[in-house]
C-alpha atoms as a PDB file:
ATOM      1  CA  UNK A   1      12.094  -6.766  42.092  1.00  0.00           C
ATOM      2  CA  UNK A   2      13.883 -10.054  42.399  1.00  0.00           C
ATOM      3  CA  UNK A   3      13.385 -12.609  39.649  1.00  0.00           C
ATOM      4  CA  UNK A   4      11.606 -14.954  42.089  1.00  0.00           C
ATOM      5  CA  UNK A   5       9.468 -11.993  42.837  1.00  0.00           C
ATOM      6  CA  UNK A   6       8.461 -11.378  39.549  1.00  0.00           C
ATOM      7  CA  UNK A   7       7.479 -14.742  38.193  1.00  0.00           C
ATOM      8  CA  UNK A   8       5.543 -15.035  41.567  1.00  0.00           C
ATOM      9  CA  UNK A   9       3.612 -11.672  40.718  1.00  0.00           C
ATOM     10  CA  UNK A  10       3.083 -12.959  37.045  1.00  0.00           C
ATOM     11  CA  UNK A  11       1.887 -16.325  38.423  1.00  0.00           C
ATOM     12  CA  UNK A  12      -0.478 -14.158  40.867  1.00  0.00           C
ATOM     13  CA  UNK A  13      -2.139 -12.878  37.372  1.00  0.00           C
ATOM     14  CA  UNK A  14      -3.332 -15.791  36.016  1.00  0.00           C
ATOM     15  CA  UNK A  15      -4.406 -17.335  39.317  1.00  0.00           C
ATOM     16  CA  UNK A  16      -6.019 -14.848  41.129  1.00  0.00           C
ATOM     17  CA  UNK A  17      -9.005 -11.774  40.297  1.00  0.00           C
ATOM     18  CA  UNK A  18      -7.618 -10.027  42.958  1.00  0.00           C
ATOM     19  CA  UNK A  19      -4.097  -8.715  41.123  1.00  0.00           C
ATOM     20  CA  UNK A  20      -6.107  -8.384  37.889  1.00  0.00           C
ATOM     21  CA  UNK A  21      -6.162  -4.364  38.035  1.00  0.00           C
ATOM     22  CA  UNK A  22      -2.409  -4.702  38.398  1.00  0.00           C
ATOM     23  CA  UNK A  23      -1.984  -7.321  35.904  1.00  0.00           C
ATOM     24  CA  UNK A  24      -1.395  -6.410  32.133  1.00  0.00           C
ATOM     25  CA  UNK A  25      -4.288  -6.997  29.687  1.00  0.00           C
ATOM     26  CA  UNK A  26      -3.476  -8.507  26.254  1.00  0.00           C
ATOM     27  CA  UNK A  27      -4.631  -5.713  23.638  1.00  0.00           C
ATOM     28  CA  UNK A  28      -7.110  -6.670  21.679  1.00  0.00           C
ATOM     29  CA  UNK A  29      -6.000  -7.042  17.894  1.00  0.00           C
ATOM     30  CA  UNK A  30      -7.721  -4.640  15.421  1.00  0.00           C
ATOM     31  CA  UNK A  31      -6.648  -6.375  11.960  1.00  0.00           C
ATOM     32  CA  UNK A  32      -7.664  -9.764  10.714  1.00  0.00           C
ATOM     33  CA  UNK A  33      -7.578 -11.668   7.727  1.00  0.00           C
ATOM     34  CA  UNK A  34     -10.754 -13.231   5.371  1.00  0.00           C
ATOM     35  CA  UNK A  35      -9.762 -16.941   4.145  1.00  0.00           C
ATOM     36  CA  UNK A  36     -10.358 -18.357   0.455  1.00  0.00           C
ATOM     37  CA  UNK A  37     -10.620 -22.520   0.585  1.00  0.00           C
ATOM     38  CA  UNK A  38      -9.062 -24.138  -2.447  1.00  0.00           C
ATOM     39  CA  UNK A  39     -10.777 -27.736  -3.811  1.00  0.00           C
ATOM     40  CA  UNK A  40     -10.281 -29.802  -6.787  1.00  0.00           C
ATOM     41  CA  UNK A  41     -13.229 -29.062  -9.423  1.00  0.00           C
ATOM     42  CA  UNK A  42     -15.287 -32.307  -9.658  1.00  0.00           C
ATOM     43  CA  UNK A  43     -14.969 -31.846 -13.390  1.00  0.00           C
ATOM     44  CA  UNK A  44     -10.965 -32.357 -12.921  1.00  0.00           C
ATOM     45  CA  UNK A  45      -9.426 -36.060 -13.050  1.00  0.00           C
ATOM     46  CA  UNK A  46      -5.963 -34.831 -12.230  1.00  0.00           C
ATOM     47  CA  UNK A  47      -4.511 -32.505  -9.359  1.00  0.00           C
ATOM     48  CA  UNK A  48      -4.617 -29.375 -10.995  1.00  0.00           C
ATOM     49  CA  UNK A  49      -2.275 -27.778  -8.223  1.00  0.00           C
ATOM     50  CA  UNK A  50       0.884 -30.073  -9.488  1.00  0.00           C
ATOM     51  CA  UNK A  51       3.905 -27.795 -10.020  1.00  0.00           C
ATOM     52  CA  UNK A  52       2.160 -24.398  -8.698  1.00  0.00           C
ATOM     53  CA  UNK A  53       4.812 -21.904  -7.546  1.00  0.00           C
ATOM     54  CA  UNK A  54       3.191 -19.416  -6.581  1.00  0.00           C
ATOM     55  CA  UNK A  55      -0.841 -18.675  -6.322  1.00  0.00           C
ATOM     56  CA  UNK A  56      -2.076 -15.219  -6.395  1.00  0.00           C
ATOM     57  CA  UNK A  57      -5.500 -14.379  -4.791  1.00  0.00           C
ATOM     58  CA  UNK A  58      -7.346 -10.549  -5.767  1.00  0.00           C
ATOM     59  CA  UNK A  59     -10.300  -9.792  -3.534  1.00  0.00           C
ATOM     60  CA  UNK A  60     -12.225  -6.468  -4.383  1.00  0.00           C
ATOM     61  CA  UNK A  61     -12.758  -4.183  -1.361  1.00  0.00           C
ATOM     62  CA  UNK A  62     -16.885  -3.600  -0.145  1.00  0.00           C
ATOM     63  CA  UNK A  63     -17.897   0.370   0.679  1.00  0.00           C
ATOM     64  CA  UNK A  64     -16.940   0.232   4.092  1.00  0.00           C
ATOM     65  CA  UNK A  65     -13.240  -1.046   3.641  1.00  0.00           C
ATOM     66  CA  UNK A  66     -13.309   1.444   0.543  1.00  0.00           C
ATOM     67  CA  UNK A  67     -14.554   4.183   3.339  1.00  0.00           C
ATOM     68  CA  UNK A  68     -11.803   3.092   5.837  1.00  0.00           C
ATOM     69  CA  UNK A  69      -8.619   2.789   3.322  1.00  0.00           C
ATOM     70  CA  UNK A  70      -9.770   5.970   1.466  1.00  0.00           C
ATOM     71  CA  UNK A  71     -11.297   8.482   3.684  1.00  0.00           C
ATOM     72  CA  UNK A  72     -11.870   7.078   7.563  1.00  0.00           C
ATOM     73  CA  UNK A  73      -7.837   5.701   7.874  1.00  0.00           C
ATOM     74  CA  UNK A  74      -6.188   6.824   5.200  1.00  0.00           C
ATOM     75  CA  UNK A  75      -2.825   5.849   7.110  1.00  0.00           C
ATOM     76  CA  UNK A  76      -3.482   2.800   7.487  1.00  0.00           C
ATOM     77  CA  UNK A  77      -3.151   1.777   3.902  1.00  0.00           C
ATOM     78  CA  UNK A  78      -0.559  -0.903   2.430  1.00  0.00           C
ATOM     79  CA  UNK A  79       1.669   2.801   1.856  1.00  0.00           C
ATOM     80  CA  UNK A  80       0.501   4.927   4.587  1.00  0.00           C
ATOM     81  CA  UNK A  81       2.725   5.925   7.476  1.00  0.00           C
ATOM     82  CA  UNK A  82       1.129   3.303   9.684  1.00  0.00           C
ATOM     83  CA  UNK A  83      -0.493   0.898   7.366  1.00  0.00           C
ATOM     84  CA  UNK A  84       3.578  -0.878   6.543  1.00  0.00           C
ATOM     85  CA  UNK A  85       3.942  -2.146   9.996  1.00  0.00           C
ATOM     86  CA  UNK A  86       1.114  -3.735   9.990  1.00  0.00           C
ATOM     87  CA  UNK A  87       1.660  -5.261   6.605  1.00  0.00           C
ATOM     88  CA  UNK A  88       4.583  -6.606   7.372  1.00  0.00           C
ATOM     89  CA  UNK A  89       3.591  -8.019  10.193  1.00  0.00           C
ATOM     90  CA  UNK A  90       0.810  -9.856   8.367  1.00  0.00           C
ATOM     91  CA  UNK A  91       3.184 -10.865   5.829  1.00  0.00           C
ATOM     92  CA  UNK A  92       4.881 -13.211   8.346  1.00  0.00           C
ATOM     93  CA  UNK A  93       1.222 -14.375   9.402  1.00  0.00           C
ATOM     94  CA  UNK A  94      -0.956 -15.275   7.346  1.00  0.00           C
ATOM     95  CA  UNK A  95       0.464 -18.445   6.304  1.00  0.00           C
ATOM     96  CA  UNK A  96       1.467 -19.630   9.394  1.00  0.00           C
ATOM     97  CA  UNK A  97      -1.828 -18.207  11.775  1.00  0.00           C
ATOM     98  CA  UNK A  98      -2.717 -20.724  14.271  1.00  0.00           C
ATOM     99  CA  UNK A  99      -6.573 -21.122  12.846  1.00  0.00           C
ATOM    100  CA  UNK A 100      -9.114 -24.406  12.771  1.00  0.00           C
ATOM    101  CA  UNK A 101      -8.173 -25.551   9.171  1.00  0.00           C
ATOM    102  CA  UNK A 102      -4.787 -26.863   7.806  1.00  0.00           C
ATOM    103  CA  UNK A 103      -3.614 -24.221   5.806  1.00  0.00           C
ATOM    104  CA  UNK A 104      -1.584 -24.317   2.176  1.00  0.00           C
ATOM    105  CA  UNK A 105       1.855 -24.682   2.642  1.00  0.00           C
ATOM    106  CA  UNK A 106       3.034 -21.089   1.967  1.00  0.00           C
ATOM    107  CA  UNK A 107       5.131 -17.785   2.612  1.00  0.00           C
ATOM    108  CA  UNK A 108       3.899 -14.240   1.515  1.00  0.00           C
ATOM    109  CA  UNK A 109       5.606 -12.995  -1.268  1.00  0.00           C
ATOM    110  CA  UNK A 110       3.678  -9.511  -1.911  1.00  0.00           C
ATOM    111  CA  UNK A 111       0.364  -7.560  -1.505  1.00  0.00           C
ATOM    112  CA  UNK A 112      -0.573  -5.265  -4.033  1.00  0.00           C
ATOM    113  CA  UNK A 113      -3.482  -2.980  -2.983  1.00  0.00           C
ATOM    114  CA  UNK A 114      -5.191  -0.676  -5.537  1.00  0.00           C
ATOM    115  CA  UNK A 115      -7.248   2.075  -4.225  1.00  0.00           C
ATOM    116  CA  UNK A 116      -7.887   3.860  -7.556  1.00  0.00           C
ATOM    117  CA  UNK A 117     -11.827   6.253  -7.474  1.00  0.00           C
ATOM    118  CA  UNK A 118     -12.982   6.868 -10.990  1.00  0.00           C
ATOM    119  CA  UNK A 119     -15.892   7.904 -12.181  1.00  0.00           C
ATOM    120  CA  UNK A 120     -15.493   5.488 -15.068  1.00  0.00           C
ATOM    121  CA  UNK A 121     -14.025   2.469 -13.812  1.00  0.00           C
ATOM    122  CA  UNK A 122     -12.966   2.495  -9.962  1.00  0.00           C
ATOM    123  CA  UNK A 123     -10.769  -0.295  -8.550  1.00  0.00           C
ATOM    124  CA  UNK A 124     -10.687  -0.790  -4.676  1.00  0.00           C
ATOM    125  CA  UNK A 125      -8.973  -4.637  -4.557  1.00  0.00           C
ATOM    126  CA  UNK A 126      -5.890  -5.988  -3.111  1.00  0.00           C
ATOM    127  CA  UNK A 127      -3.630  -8.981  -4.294  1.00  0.00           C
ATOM    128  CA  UNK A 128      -1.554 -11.787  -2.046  1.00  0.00           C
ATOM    129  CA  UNK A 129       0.817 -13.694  -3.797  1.00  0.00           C
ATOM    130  CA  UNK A 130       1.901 -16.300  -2.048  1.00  0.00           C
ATOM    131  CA  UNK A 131       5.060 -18.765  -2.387  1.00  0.00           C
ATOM    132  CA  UNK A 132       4.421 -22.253  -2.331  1.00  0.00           C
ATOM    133  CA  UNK A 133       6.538 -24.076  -0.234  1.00  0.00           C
ATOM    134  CA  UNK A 134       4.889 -27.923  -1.099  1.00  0.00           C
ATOM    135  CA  UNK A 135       2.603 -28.217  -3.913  1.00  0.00           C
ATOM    136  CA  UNK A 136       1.118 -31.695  -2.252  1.00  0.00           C
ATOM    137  CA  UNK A 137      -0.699 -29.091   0.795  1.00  0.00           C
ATOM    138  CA  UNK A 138      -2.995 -27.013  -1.707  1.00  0.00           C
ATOM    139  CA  UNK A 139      -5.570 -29.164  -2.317  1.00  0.00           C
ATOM    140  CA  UNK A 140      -8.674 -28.704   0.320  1.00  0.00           C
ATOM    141  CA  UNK A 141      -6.633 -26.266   2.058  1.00  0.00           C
ATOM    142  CA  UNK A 142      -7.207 -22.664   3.418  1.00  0.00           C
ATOM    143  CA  UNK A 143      -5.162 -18.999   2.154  1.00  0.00           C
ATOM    144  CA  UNK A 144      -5.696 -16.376   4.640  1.00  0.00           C
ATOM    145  CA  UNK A 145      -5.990 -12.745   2.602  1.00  0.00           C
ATOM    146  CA  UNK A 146      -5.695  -9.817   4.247  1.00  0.00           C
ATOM    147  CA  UNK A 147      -4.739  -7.704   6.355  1.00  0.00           C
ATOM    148  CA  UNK A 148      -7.608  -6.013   7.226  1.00  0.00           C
ATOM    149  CA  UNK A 149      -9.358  -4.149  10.199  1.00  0.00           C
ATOM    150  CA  UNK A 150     -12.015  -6.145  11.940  1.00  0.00           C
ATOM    151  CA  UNK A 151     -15.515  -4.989  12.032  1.00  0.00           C
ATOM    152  CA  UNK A 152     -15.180  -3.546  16.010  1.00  0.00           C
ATOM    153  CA  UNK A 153     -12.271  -1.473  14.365  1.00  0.00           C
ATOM    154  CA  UNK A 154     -13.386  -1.023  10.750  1.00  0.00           C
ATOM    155  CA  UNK A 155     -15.787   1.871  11.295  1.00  0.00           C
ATOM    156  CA  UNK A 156     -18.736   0.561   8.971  1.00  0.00           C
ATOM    157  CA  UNK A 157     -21.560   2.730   8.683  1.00  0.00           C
ATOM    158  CA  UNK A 158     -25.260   2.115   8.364  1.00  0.00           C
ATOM    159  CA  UNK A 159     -25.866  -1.545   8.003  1.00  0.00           C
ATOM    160  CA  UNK A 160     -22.320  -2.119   6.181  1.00  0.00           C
ATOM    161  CA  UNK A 161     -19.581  -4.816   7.295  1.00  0.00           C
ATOM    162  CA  UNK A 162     -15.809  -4.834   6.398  1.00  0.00           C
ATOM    163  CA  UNK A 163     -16.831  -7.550   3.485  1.00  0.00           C
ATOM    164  CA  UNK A 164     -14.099  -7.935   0.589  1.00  0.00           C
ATOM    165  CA  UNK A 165     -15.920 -10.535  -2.380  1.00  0.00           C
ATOM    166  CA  UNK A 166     -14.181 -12.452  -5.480  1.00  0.00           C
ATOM    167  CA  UNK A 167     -15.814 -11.892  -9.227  1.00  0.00           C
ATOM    168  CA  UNK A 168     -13.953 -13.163 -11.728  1.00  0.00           C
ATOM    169  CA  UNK A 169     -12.189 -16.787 -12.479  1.00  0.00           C
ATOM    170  CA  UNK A 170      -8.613 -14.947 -12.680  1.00  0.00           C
ATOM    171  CA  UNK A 171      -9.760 -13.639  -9.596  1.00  0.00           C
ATOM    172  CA  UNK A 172      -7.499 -16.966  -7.553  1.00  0.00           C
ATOM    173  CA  UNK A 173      -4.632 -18.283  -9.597  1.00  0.00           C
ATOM    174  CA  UNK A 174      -1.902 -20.155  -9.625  1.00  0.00           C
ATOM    175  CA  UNK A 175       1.367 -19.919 -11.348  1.00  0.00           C
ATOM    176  CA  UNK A 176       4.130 -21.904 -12.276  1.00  0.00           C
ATOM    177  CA  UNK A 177       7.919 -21.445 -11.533  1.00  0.00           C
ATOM    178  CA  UNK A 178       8.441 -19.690 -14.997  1.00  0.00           C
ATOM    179  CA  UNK A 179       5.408 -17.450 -14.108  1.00  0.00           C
ATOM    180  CA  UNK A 180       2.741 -19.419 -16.465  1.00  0.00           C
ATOM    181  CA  UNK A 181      -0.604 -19.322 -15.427  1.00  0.00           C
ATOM    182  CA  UNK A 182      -1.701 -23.414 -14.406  1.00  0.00           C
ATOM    183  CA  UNK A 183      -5.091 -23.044 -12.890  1.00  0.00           C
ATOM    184  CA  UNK A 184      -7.499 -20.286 -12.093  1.00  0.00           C
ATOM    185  CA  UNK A 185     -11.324 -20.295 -10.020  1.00  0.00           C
ATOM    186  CA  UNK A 186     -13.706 -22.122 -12.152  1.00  0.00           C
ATOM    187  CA  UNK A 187     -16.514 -21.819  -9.769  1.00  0.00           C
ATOM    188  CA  UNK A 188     -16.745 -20.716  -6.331  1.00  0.00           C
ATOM    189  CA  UNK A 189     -19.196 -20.408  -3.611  1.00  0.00           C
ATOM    190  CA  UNK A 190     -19.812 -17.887  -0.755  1.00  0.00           C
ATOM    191  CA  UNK A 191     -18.160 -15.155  -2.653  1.00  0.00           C
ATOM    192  CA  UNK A 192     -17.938 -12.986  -0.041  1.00  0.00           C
ATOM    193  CA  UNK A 193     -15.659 -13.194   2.909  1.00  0.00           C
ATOM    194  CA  UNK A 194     -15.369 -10.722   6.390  1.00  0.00           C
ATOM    195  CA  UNK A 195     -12.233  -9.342   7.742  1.00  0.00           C
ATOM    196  CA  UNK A 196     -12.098 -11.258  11.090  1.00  0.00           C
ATOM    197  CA  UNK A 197      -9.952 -13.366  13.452  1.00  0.00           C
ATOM    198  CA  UNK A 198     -10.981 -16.954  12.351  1.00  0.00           C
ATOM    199  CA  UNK A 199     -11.805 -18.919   9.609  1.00  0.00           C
ATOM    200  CA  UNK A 200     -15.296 -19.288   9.487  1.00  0.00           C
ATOM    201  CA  UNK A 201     -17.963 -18.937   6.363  1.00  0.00           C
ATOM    202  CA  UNK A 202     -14.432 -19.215   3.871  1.00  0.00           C
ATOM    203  CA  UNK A 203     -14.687 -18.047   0.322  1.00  0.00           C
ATOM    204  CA  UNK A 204     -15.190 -21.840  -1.383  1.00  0.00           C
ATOM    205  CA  UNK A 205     -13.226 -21.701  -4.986  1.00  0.00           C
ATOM    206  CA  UNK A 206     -13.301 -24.719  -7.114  1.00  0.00           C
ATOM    207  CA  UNK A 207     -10.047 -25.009  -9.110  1.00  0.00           C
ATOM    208  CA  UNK A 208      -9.248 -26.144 -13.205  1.00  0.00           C
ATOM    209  CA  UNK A 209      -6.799 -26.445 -14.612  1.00  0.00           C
ATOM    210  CA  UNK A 210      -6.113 -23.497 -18.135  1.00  0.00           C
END
């Protein structure tokens, strides 16, 4: 086929039903991200996001992205055979997703995900860190975690959703360029955040400074 052919064909796709069996269909993607929204405390008179480095975000894994990294898709894991394509493909996205809010100025510097069953003290989490890249474009800005498989993909069971929640103040930090901790969550509302393509219903953390 002729290059005028072809870019008459392709225009034929988006202009007309008719070619639509012939057309190709744009796959629909089966990992997404949650998002965490970062805001000055009220308590806090000065910009406690002045010098951060780096900021490192843990979210703790709900049964049904336990079920799917542990039993339902083993392989999909941060180490499994197909789970480190599509981490490092994430790692190139999820600071620079197109997405409805402006987003902290940031690169991806590592996940760390902990899938670890005990019958004294399990840990199912992952943690971003992410580079900082302008400390001014933290504040009232938006990290997107993940990956993760969204719910049409996750598998879920009974009434469960592929949820991942924060718990803990040290939960959302942020670090310094010698590695000192500056700030961590000193409130936050909507804990809970679902693996998904957008970034509605955000994890809200209010940040301190130490």
């Amino acid at each position: 086929m002729s290059r005028l052919s072809l870019i008459a064909a392709l225009g034929l796709c988006t202009t007309s039903t008719l070619f639509l069996s012939a057309c190709p269909q744009e796959e629909e993607e089966k990992f997404g991200f949650t998002c965490v929204e970062l805001n000055q405390a009220d308590n806090q008179d000065e910009d406690p996001f002045v010098g951060t480095a780096k900021i490192k975000v843990t979210l703790k894994y709900e049964p049904c992205l336990i079920d799917y990294y542990t039993k339902t898709n083993v392989d999909q894991a941060m180490n499994g055979k197909d789970g480190e394509a599509v981490f490092a493909e994430w790692a190139d996205r999820l600071c620079s997703e197109s997405v409805g809010d402006p987003l902290v100025a940031c690169e991806v510097e590592s996940f760390a995900q902990t899938l670890q069953p005990s019958d004294n003290n399990p840990i199912f989490q992952m943690t971003v860190t992410y580079r900082v890249t302008d400390p001014t474009k933290i504040s009232n800005r938006t990290l997107l975690w993940g990956p993760g498989p969204v719910e049409a993909y996750a598998e879920c069971t009974g009434n469960l959703r592929p949820f991942v929640k924060l718990t803990l103040p040290s939960d959302v930090i942020g670090v310094d360029k010698d590695g000192k901790t500056l700030w961590n969550a000193q409130s936050w509302s909507n804990p809970r955040g679902i693996m998904q393509r957008n970034t509605a219903g955000c994890i809200k953390a209010a940040i301190a400074k130490q």
